[in-house]
N, C-alpha and C. Protein backbone atom coordinates (compact mmCIF):
# COMPACT_ATOMS: atom_id res chain seq x y z
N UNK A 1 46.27 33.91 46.83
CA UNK A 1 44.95 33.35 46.77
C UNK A 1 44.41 33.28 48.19
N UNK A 2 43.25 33.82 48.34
CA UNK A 2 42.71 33.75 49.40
C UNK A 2 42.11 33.00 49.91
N UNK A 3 42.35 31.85 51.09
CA UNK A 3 41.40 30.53 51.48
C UNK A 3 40.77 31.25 52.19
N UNK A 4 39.66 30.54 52.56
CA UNK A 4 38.45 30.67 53.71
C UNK A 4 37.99 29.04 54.21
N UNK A 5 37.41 29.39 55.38
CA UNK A 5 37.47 28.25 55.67
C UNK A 5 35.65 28.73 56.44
N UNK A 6 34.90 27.23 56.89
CA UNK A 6 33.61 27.56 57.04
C UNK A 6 33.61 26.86 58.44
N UNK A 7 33.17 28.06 59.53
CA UNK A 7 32.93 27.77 61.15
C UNK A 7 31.80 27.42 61.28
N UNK A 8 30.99 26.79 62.63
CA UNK A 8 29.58 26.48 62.63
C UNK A 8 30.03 27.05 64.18
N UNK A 9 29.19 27.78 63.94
CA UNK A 9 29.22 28.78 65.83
C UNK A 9 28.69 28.11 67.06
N UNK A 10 29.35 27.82 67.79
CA UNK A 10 28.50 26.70 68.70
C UNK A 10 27.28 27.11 69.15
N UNK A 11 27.49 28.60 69.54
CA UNK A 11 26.28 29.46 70.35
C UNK A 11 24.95 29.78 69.40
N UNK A 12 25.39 29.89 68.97
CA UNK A 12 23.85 30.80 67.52
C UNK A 12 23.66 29.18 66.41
N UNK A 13 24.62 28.41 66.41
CA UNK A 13 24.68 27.86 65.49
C UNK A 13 24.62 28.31 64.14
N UNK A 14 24.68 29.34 63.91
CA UNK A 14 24.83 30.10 62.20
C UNK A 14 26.32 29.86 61.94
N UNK A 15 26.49 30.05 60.24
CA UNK A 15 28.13 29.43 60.12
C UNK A 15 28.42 31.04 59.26
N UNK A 16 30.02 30.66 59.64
CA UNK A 16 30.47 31.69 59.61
C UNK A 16 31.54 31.54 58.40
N UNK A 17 32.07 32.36 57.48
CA UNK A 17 32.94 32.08 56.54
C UNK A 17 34.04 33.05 57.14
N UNK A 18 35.41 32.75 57.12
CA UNK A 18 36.60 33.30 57.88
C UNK A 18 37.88 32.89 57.14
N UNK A 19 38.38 34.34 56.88
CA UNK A 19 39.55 33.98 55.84
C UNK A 19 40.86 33.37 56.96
N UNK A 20 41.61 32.56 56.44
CA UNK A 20 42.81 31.86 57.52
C UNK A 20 43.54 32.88 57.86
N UNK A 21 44.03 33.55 56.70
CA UNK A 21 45.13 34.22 56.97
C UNK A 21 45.41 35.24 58.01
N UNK A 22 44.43 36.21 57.74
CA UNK A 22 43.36 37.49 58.52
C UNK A 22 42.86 36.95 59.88
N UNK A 23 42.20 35.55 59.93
CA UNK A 23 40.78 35.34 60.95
C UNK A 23 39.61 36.32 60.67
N UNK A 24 39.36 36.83 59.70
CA UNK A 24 38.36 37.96 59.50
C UNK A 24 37.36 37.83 59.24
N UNK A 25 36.49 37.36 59.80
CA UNK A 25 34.70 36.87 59.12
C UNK A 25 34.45 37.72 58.33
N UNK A 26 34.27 36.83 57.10
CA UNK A 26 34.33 37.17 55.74
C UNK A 26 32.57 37.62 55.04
N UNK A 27 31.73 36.61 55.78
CA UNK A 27 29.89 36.12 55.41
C UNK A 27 29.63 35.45 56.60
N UNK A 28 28.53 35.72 56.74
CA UNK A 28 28.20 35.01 58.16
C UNK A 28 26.38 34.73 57.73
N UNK A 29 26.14 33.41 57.98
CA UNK A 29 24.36 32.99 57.57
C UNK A 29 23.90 33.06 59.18
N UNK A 30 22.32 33.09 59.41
CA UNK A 30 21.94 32.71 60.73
C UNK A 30 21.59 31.14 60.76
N UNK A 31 21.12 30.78 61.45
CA UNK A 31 21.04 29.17 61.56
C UNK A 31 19.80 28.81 60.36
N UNK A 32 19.12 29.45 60.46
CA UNK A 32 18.10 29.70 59.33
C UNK A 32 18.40 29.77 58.46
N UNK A 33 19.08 30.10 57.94
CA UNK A 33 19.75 30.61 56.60
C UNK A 33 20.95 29.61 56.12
N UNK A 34 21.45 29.20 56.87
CA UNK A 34 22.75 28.15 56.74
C UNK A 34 22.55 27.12 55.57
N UNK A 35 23.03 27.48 54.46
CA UNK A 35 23.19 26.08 53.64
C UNK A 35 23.15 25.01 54.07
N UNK A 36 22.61 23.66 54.10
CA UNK A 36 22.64 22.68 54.81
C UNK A 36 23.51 21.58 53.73
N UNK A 37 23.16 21.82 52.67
CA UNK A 37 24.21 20.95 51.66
C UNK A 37 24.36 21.48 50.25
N UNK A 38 25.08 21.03 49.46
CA UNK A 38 25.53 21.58 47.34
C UNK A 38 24.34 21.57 46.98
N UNK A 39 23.51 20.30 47.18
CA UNK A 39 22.47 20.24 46.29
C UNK A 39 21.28 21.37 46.74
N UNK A 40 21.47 21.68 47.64
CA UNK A 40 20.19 23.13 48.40
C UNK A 40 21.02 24.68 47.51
N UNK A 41 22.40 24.59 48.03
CA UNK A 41 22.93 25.73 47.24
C UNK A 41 22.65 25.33 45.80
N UNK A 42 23.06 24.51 45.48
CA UNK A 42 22.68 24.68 43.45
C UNK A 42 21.76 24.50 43.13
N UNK A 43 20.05 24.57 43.99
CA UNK A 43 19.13 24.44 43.62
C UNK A 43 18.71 26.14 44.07
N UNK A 44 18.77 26.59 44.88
CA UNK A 44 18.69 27.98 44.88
C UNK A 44 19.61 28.82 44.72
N UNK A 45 21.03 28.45 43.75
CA UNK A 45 21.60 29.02 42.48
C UNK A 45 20.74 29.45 41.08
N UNK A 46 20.13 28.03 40.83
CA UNK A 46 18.93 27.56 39.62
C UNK A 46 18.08 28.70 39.61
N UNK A 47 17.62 28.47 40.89
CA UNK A 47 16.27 29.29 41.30
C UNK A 47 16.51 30.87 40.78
N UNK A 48 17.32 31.66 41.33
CA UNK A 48 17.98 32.86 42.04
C UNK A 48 18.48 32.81 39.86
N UNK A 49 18.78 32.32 39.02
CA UNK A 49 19.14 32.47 37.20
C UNK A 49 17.52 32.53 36.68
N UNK A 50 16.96 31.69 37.28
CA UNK A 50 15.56 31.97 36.43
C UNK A 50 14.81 32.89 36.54
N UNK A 51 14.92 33.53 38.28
CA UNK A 51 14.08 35.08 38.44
C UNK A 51 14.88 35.46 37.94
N UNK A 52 16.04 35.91 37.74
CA UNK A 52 17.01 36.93 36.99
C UNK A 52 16.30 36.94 35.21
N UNK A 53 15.75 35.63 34.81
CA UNK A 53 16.06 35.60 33.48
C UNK A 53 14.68 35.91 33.31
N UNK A 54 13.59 35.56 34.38
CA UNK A 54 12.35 36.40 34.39
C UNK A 54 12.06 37.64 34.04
N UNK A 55 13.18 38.23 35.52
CA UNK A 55 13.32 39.68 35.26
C UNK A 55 14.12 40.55 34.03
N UNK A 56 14.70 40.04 33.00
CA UNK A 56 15.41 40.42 32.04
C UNK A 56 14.52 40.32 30.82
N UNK A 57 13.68 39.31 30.60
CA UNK A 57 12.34 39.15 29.84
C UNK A 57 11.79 40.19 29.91
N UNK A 58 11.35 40.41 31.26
CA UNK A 58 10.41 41.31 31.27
C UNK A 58 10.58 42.70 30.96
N UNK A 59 11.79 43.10 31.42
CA UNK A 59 12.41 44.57 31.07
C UNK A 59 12.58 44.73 29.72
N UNK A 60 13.33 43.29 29.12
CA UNK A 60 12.94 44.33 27.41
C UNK A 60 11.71 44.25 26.53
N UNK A 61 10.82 43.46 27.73
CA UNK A 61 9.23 43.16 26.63
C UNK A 61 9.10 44.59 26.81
N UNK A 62 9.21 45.14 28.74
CA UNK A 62 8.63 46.50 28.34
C UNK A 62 9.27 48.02 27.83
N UNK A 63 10.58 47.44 27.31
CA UNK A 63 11.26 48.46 26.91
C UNK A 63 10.92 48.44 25.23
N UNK A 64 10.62 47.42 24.91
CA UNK A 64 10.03 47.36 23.57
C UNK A 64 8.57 47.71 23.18
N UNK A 65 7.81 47.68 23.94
CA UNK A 65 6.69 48.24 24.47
C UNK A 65 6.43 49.61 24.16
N UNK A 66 7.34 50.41 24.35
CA UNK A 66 7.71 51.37 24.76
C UNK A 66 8.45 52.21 23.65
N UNK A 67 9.55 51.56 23.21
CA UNK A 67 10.16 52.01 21.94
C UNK A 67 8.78 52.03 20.96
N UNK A 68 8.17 51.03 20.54
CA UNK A 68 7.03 50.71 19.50
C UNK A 68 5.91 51.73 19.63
N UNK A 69 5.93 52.43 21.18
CA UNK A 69 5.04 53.33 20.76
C UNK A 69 5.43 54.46 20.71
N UNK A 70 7.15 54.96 20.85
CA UNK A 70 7.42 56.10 20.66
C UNK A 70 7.49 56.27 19.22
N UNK A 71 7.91 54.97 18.57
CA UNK A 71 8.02 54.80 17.18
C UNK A 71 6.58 55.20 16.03
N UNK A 72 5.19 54.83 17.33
CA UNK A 72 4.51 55.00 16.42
C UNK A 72 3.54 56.63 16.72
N UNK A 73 3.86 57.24 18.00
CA UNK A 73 3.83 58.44 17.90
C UNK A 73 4.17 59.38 17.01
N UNK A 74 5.91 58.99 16.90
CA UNK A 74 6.68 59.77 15.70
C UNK A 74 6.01 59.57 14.68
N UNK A 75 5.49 58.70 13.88
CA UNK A 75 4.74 58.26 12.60
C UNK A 75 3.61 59.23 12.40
N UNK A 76 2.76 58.77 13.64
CA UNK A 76 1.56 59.80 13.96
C UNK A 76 1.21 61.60 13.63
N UNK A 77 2.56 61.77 14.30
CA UNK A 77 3.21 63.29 14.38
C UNK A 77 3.33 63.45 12.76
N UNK A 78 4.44 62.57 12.22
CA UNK A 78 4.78 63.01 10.89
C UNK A 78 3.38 63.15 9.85
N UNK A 79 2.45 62.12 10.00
CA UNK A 79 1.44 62.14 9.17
C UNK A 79 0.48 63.35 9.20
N UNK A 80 0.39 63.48 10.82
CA UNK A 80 -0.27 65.00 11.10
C UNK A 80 0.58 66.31 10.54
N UNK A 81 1.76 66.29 10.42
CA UNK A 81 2.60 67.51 9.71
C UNK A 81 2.06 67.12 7.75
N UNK A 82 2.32 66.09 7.40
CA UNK A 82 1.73 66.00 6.08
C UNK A 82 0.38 66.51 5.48
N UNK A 83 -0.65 66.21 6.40
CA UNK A 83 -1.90 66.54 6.03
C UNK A 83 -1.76 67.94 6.68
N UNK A 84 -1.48 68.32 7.56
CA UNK A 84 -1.53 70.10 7.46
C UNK A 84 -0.76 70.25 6.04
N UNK A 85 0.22 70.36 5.64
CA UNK A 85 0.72 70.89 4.96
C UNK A 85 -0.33 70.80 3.36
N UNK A 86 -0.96 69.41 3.25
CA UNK A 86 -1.35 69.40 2.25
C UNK A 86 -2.56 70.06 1.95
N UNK A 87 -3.11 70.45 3.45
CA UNK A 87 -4.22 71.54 3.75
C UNK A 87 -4.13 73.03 3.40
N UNK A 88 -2.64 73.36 3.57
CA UNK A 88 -2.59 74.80 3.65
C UNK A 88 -1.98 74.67 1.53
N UNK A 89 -1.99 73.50 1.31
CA UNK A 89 -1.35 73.74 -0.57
C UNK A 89 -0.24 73.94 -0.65
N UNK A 90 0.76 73.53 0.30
CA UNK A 90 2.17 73.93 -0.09
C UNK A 90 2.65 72.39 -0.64
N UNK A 91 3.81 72.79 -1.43
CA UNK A 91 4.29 71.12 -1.80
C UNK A 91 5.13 70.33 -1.16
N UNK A 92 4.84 69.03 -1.19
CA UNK A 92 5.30 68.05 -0.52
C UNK A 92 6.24 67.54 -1.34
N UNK A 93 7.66 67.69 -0.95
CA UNK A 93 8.54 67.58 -1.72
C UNK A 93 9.80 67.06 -1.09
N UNK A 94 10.73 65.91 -1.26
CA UNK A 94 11.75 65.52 -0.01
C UNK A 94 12.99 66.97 -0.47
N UNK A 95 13.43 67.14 0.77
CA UNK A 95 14.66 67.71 0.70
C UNK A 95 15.81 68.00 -0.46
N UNK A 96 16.08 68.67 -1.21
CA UNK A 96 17.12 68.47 -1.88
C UNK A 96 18.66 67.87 -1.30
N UNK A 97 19.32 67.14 -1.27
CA UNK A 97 20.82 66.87 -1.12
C UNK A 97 21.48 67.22 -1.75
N UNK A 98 22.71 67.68 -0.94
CA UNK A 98 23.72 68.22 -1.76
C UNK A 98 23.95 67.77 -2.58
N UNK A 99 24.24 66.43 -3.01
CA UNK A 99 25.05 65.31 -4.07
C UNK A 99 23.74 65.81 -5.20
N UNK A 100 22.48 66.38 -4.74
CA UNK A 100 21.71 66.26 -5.99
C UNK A 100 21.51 67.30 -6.89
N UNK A 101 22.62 68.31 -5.89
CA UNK A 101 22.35 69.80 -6.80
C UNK A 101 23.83 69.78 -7.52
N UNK A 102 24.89 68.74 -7.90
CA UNK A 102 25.63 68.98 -9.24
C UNK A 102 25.08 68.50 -10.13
């Protein structure tokens, strides 16, 4: 299991995340950026689930959007193949199936 432990840089003051074992700066914030306490991180945790859940809304409104009108193209198409056909007098008749020709 890997600990880390959290530095505050004297010079820059940005904190630094550094695994023990290694010493290997792991994440590093600028002073700007530095979490200042839980309740700032789990409020722009919150934040950071609701644009996500924004953005997931939105992708399948417009992927449905989208399906609905390929769906109603195809419809479109088929109705335009019907009325030609019923133009030129040939019959409109479904497919035979195998199961229907014993």
């Amino acid at each position: 299991m890997e600990k880390t432990i959290y530095v505050e840089c004297p010079h820059c003051r940005g904190m630094l995340e550094v695994e023990v074992e290694s010493g290997k700066v792991v994440n590093n914030w600028k002073h700007d950026e530095a979490p200042k306490s839980a309740d700032e991180r789990l409020k722009g945790a919150l934040h950071k689930i609701e644009e996500d859940k924004k953005k997931r809304k939105d992708l399948f409104e417009s992927t449905r959007g989208q399906l609905n009108e390929k769906k109603k193209d195809a419809a479109d198409a088929f109705q335009k193949e019907v009325e030609k056909m019923r133009k030129e007098g040939k019959p409109i008749e479904p497919l035979k199936r195998p199961i229907d020709l014993d």
